[in-house]
Protein backbone atom coordinates (compact mmCIF):
# COMPACT_ATOMS: atom_id res chain seq x y z
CA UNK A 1 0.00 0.00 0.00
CA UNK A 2 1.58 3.28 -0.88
CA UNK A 3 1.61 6.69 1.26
CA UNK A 4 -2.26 8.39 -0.15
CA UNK A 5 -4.79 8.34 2.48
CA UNK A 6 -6.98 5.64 2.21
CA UNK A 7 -10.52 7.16 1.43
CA UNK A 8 -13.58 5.51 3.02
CA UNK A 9 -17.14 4.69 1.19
CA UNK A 10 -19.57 7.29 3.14
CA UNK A 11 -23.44 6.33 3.74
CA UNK A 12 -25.45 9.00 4.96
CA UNK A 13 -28.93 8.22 5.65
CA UNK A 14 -31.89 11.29 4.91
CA UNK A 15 -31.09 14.28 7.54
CA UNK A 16 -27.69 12.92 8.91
CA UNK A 17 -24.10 14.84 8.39
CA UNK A 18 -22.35 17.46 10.52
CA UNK A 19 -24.89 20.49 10.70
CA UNK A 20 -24.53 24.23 11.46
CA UNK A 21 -27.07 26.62 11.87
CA UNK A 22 -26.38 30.52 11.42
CA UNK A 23 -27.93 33.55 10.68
CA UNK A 24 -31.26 31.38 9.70
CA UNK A 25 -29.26 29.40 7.62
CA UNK A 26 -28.53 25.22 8.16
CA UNK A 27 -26.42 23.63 6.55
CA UNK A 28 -25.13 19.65 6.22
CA UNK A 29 -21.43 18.79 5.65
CA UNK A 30 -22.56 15.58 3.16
CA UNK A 31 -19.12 14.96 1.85
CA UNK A 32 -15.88 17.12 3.35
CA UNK A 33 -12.80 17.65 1.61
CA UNK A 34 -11.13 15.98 4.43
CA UNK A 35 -12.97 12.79 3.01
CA UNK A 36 -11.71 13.02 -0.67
CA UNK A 37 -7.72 14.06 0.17
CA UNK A 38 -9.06 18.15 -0.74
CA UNK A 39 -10.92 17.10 -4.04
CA UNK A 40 -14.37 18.04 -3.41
CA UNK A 41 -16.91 18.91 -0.81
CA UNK A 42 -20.67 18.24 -0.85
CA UNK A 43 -23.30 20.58 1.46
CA UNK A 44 -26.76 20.44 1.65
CA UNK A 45 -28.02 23.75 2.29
CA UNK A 46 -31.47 25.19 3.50
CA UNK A 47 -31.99 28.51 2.95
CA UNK A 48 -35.21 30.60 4.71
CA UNK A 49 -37.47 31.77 3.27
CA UNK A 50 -36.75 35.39 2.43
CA UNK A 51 -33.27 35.32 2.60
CA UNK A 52 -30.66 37.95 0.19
CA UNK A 53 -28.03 35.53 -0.01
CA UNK A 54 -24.46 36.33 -0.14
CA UNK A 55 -23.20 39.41 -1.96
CA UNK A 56 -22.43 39.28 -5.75
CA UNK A 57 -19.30 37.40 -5.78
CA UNK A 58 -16.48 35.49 -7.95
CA UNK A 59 -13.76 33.13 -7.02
CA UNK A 60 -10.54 32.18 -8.30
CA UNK A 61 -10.01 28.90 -7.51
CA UNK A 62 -13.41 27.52 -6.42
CA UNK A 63 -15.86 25.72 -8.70
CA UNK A 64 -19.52 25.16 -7.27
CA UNK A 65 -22.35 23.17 -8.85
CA UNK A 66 -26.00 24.19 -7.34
CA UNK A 67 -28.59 21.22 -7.70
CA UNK A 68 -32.24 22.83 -6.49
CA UNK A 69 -33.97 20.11 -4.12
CA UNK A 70 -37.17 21.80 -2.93
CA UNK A 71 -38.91 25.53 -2.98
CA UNK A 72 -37.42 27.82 -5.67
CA UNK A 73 -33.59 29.42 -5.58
CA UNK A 74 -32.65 32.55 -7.66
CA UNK A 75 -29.51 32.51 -9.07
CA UNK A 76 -27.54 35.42 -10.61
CA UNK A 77 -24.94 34.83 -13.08
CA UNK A 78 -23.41 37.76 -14.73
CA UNK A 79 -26.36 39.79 -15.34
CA UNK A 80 -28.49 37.09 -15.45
CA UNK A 81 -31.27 35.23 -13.67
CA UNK A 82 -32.02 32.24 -13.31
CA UNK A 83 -34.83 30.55 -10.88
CA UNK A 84 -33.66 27.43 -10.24
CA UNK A 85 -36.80 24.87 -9.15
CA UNK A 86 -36.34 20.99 -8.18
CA UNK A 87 -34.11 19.48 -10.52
CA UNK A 88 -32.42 22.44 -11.81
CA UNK A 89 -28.35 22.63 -11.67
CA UNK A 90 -26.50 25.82 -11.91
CA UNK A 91 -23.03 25.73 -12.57
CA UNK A 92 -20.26 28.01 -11.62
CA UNK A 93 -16.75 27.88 -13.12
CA UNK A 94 -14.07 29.94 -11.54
CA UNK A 95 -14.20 34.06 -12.52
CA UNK A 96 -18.07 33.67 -12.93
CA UNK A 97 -19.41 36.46 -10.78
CA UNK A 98 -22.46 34.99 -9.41
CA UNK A 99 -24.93 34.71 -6.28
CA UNK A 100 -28.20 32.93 -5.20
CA UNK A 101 -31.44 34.03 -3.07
CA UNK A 102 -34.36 32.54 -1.95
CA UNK A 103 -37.21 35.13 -2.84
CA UNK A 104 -40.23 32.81 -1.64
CA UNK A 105 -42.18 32.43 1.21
CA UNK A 106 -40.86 28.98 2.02
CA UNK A 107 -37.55 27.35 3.01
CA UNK A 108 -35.63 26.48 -0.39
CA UNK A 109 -33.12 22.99 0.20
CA UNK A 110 -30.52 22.32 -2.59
CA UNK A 111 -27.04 20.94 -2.68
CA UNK A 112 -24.09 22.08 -3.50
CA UNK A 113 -20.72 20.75 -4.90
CA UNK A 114 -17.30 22.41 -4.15
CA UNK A 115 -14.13 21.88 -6.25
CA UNK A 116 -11.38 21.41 -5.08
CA UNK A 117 -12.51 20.99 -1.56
CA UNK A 118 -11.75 23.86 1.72
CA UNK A 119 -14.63 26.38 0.99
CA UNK A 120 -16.58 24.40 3.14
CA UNK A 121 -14.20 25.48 5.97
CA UNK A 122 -15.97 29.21 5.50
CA UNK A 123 -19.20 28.24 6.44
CA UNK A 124 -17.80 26.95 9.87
CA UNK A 125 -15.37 30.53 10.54
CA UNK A 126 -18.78 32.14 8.67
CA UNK A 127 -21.22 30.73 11.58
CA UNK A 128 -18.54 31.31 14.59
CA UNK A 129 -18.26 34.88 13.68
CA UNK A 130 -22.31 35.53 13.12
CA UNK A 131 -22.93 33.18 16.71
CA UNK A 132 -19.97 35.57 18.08
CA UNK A 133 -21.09 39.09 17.08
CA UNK A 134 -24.02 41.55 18.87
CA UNK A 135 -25.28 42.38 15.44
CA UNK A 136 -24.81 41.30 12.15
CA UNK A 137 -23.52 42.74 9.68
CA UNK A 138 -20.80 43.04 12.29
CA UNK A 139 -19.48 46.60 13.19
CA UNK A 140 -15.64 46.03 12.15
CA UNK A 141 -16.54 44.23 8.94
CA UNK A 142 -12.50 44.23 8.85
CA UNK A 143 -12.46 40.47 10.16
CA UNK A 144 -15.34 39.31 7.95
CA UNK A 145 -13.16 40.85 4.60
CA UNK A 146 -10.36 38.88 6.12
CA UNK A 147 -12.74 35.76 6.18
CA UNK A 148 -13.81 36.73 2.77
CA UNK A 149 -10.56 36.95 1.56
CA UNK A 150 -9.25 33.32 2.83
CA UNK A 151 -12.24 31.71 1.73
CA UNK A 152 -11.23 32.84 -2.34
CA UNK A 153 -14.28 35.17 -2.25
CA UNK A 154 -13.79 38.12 -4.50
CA UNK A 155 -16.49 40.86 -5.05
CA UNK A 156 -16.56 42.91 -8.30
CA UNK A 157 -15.15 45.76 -7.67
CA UNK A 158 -11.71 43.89 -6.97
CA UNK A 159 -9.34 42.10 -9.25
């Protein structure tokens, strides 16, 4: 047997995974990077209903597929929109400036596929900070840039 980690089969029955709730937001780890040697990363999200999403961003070495599970999710790409229903995938390649929101009066549940794997690491920082804060947005948005900036989230007014 050679030095690569051996990777393990993973069976995850309806509802089970690592969760974190923040700022009305839960989320299941399905798949971490830690289980595919920093390949990939698979989340099931849940977003309220109601809820902006992140701001308009890009990223430089992330990848993310979006496959729409229940409700309806809005997805921006470039200037345009998409609203993404059960079944519908979205993909976003690296440089694609791009965000989602769930404009409905219901939760919205999809998945969504991270290549290579890590950016599931900024959800974690993402919820300590919100959990850790008075108000959010926080007040010194200086350490959520910072988080921003780790995580390989770029916003369009940067390079």
């Amino acid at each position: 047997m050679n030095d690569v980690t051996q990777l393990q089969a993973r069976l995850l029955k309806p509802g089970a995974g690592p969760t974190l709730s923040f700022l009305g937001v839960n989320l299941a780890f399905k798949v971490s990077s830690a289980d595919t040697n920093g390949a990939w990363a698979l989340l099931e999200y849940v977003a309220p209903p109601k809820f902006a999403g992140p701001p308009l961003h890009w990223h430089k070495v992330t990848n993310e597929v979006f496959y729409v599970l229940e409700g309806t999710v809005t997805f921006r790409r470039e200037q345009e929109l998409f609203k993404g229903e059960p079944g519908a995938m979205v993909y976003i390649p690296t440089g694609v400036l791009h965000t989602f929101s769930n404009n409905e009066d219901k939760p919205a549940r999809f998945l969504t596929f991270l290549s290579p794997g890590g950016f599931e690491e900024y959800f974690k920082e993402l919820a300590a900070m919100a959990q850790s804060e008075p108000s959010w947005p926080p007040q010194d948005m200086s350490k959520l840039l910072a988080l921003y900036e780790k995580y390989d989230n770029y916003f369009p007014d940067e390079s």
